[in-house]
Protein backbone atom coordinates (compact mmCIF):
# COMPACT_ATOMS: atom_id res chain seq x y z
CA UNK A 1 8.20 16.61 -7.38
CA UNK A 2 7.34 14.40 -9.84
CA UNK A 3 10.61 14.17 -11.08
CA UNK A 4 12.18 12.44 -7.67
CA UNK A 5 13.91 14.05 -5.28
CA UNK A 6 16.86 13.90 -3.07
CA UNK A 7 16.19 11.83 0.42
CA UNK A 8 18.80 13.25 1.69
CA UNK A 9 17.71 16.52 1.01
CA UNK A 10 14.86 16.02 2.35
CA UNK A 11 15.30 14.04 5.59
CA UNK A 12 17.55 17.44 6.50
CA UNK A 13 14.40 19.64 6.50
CA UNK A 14 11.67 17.16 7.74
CA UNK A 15 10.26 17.63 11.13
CA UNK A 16 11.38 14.67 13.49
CA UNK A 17 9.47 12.36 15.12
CA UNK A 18 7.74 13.25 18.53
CA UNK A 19 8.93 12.04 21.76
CA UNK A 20 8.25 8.81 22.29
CA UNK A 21 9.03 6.98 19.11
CA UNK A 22 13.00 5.72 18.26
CA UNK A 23 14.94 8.44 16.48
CA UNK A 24 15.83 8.82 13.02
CA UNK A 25 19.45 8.88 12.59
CA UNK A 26 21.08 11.84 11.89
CA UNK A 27 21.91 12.28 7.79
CA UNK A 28 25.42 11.79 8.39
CA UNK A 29 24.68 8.44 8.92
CA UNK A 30 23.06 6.94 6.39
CA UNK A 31 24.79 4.81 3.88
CA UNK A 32 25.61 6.90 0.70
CA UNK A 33 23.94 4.79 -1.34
CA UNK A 34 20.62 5.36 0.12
CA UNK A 35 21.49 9.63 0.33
CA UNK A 36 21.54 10.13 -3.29
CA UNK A 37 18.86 7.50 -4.28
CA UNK A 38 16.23 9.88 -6.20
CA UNK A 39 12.75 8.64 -5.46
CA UNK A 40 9.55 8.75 -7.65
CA UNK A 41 6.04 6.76 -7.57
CA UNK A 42 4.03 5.17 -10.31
CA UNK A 43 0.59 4.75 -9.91
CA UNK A 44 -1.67 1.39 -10.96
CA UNK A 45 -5.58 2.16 -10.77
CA UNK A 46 -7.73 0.03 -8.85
CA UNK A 47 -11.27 -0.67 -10.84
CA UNK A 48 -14.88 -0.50 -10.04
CA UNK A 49 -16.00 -3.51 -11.15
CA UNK A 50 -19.26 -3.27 -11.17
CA UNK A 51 -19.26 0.24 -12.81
CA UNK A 52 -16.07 -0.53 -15.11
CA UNK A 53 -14.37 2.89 -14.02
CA UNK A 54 -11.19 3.69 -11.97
CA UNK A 55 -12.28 4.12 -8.37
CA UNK A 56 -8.45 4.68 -7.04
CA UNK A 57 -4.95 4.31 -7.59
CA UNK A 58 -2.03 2.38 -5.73
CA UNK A 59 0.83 4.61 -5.60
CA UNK A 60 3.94 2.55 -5.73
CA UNK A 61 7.49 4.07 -4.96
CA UNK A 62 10.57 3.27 -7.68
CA UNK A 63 14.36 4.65 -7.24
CA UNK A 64 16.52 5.47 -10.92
CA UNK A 65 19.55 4.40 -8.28
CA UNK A 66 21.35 1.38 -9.84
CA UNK A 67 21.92 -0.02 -5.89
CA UNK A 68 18.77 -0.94 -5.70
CA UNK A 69 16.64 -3.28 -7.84
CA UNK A 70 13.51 -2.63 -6.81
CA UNK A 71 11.06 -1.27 -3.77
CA UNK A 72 11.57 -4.39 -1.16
CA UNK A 73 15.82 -3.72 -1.60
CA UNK A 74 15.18 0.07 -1.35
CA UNK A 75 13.55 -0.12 2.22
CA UNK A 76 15.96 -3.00 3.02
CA UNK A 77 18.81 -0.71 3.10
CA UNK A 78 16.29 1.99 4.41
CA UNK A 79 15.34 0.04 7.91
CA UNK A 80 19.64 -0.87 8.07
CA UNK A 81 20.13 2.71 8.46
CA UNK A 82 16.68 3.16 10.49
CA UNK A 83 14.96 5.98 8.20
CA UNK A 84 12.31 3.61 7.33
CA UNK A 85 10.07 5.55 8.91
CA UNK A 86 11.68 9.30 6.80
CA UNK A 87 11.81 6.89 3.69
CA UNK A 88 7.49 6.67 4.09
CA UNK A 89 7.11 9.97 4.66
CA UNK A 90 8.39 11.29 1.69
CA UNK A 91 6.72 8.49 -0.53
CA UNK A 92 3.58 9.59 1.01
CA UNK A 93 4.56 12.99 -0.41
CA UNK A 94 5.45 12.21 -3.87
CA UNK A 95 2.39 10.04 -4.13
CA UNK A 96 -0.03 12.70 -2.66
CA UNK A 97 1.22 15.65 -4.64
CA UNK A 98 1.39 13.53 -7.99
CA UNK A 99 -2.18 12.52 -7.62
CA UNK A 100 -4.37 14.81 -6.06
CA UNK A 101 -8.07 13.69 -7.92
CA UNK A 102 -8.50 10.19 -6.43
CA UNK A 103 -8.27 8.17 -3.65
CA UNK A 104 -5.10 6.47 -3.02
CA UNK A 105 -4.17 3.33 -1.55
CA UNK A 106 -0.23 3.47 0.21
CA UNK A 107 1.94 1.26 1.68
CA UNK A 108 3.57 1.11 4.75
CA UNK A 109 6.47 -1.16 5.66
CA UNK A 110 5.79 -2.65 9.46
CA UNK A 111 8.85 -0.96 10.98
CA UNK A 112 7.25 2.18 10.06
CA UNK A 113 5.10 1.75 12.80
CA UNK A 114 7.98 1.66 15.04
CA UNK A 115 8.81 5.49 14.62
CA UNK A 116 6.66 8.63 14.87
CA UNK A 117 6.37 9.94 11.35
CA UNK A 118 2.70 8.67 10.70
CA UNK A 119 1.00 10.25 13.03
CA UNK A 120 2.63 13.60 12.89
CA UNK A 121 -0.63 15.77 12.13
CA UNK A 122 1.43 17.52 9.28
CA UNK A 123 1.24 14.15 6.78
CA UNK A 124 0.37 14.54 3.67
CA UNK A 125 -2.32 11.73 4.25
CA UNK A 126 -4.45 14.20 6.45
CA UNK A 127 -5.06 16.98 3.96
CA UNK A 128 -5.77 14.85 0.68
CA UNK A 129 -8.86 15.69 -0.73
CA UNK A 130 -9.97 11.83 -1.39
CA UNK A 131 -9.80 8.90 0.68
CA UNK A 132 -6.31 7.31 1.53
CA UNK A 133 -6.17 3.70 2.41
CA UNK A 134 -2.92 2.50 4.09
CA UNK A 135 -1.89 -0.74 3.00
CA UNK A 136 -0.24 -3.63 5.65
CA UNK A 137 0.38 -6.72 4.46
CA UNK A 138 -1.58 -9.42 5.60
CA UNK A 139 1.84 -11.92 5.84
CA UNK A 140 3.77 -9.58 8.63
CA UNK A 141 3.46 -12.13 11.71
CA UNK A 142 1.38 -10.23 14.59
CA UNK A 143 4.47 -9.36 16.37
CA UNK A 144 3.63 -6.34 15.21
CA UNK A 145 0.42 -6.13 16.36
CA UNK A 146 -0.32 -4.11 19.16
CA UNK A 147 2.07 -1.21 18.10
CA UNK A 148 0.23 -1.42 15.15
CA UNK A 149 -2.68 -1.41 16.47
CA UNK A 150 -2.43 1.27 18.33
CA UNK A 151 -1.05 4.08 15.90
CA UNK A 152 -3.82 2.89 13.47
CA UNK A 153 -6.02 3.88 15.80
CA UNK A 154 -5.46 7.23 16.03
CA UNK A 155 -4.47 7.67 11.94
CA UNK A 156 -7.80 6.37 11.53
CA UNK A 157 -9.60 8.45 14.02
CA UNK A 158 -8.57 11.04 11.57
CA UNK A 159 -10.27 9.57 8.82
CA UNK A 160 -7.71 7.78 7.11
CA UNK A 161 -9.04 3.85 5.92
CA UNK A 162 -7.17 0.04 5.99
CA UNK A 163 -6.50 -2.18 3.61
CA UNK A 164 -4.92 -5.53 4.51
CA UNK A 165 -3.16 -6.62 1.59
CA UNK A 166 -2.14 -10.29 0.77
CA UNK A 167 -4.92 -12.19 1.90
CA UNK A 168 -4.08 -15.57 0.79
CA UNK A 169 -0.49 -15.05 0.55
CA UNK A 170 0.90 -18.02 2.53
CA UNK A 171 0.50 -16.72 6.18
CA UNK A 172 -3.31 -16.27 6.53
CA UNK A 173 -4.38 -15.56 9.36
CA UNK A 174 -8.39 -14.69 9.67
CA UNK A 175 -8.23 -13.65 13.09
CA UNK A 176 -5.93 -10.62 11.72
CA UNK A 177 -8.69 -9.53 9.39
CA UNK A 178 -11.19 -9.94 12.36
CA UNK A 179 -9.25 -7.87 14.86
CA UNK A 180 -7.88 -4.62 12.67
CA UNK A 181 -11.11 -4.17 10.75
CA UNK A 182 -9.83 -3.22 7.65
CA UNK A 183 -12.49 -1.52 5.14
CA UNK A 184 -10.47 -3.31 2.57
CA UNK A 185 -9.20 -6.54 1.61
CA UNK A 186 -6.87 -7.05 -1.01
CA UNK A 187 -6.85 -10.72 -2.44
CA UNK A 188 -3.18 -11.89 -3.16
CA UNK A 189 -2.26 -13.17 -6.96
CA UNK A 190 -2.49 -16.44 -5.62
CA UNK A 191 -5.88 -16.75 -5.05
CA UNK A 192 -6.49 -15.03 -8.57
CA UNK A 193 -4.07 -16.66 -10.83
CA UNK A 194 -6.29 -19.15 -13.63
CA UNK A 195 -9.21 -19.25 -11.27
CA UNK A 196 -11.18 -19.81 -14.06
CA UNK A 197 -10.27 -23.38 -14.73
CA UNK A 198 -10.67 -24.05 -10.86
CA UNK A 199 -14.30 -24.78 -10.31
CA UNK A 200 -13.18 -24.85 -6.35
CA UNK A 201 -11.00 -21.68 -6.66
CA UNK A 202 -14.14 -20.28 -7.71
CA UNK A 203 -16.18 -21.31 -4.44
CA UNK A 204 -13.76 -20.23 -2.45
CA UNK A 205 -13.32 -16.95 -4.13
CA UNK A 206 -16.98 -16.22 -3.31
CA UNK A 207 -16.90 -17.30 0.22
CA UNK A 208 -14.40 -15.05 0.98
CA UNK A 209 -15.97 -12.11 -0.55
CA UNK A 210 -19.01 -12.78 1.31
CA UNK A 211 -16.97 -13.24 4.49
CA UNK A 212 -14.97 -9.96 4.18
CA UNK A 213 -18.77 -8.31 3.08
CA UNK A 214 -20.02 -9.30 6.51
CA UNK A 215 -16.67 -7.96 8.36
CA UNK A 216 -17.45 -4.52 6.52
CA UNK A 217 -14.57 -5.20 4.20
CA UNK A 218 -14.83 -4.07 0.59
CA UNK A 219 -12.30 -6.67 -1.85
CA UNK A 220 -9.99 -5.77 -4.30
CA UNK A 221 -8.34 -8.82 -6.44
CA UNK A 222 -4.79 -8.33 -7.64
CA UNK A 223 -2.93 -9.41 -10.20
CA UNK A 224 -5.62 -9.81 -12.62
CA UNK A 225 -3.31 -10.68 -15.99
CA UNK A 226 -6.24 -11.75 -18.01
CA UNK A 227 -9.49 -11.04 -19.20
CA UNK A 228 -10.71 -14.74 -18.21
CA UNK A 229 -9.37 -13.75 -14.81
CA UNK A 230 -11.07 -10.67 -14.51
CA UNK A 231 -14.61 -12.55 -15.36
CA UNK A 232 -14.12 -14.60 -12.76
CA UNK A 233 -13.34 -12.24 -9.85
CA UNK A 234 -16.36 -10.46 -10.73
CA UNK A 235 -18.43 -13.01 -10.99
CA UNK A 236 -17.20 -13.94 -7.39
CA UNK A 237 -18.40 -10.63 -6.27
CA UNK A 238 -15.14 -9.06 -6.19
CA UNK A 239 -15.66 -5.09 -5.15
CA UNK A 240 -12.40 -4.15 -7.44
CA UNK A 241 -9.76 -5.41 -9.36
CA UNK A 242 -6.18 -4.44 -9.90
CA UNK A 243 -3.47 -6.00 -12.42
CA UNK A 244 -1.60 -5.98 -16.10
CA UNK A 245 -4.53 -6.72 -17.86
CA UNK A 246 -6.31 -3.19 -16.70
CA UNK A 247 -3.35 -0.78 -16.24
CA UNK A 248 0.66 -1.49 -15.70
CA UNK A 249 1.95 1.24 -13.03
CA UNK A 250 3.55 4.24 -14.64
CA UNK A 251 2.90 7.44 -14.45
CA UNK A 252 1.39 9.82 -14.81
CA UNK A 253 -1.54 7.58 -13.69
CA UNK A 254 -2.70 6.15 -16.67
CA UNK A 255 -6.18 5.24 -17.61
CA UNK A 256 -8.03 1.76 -17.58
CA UNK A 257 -6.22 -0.73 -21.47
CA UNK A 258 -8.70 -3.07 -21.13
């Protein structure tokens, strides 16, 4: 499947969501544009720091349709026609099957959480070999929340891990971190872009790696474009860091540039 596939196709042979959740709608209904979008991932590794080796990869989802211009305009037209929760499912899939030697950290949209596909015991999450982290963003307003909540619950009773990504990203909310328990935070660009000419940037990048350390959060720090950046963060304490100036996303996964 590495080649994309047809979500069409596909949506006409996956198994539906069980009672309880809101449908899927039937194939017949979903824009054309979205039917014959072929879907692939790439895959950006996320670094040990303190061991300078790939520890995982992020497995980010990319359609060759010209309709779309990139992943937030794909699931756009993807909760319009209310397969959001379908569309997940098979990026879970791809990104699974393409991967199979290291953990993987996914995303998932919020309104994913609003159907049944991600706790059907048939996902792909719950029979990788390595650790899966699902990814929510830590700017979707708690409205949210106790849906979310609850179907975390029982994906992570399975074994499947949290990250909250974003923190930092404009809506921070600390009581979010508090209350989900994520075993990962991801820092947002924000907080990483030319920290190292920001003496305070700097204290605060090491409080919050010692708060998230005593929450039993492990930190990732993304968009690390530069090598002056990537001192920094780990001189912060930073767990692992993600960006340009390690790996671009392509695939097949590639292996740490700098």
């Amino acid at each position: 499947m590495t080649d994309g596939r047809n979500f069409l196709d596909w949506l006409e042979q996956a198994q539906p969501p069980r009672p309880g959740f809101r449908r899927t709608r039937r194939p017949s209904q979903i824009p054309n544009v979205l039917s014959i979008g072929a879907l692939r991932v790439v895959y950006q590794p996320i670094v040990d720091l303190r061991r300078s080796r790939i520890y995982a990869y992020e497995a980010l989802v990319r359609s060759d349709s010209p309709h779309f211009q990139g992943p937030p305009a794909l699931f756009n037209e993807a909760i319009r026609s209310q397969v959001c929760g379908a569309l997940g499912r098979v990026v879970r899939e791809l990104a699974t099957s393409s991967c199979p030697d290291y953990p993987l950290f996914l995303n998932v949209h919020p309104n994913e959480f609003d159907e049944g596909w991600l706790v059907q015991p048939d996902d792909p999450i719950f029979s990788h070999d390595h650790p899966v982290y699902l990814e929510i963003t830590e700017s979707v307003p708690l409205s949210h929340f106790a849906l979310c909540h609850s179907v975390l619950r029982e994906i992570r009773s399975k074994g499947v891990s949290l990250a909250v990504d974003d923190l930092g990203a404009g809506y921070s909310n600390l009581k979010y971190i508090v209350d989900l328990q994520p075993e990962v935070v991801k820092l947002d660009r924000g907080l990483v872009a030319q920290a190292h000419l920001d003496e305070r940037m700097q204290v605060l990048l090491r409080h919050i790696v010692r708060l998230c350390e005593e929450l039993g959060a492990r930190v990732v720090a993304e968009g690390i474009e530069t090598r002056e950046e990537l001192e920094v963060v780990r001189a912060a304490g930073v767990h692992y860091g993600q960006g340009y100036f390690l790996a671009r996303p392509t695939f097949p996964p590639p292996g740490i540039s700098a």
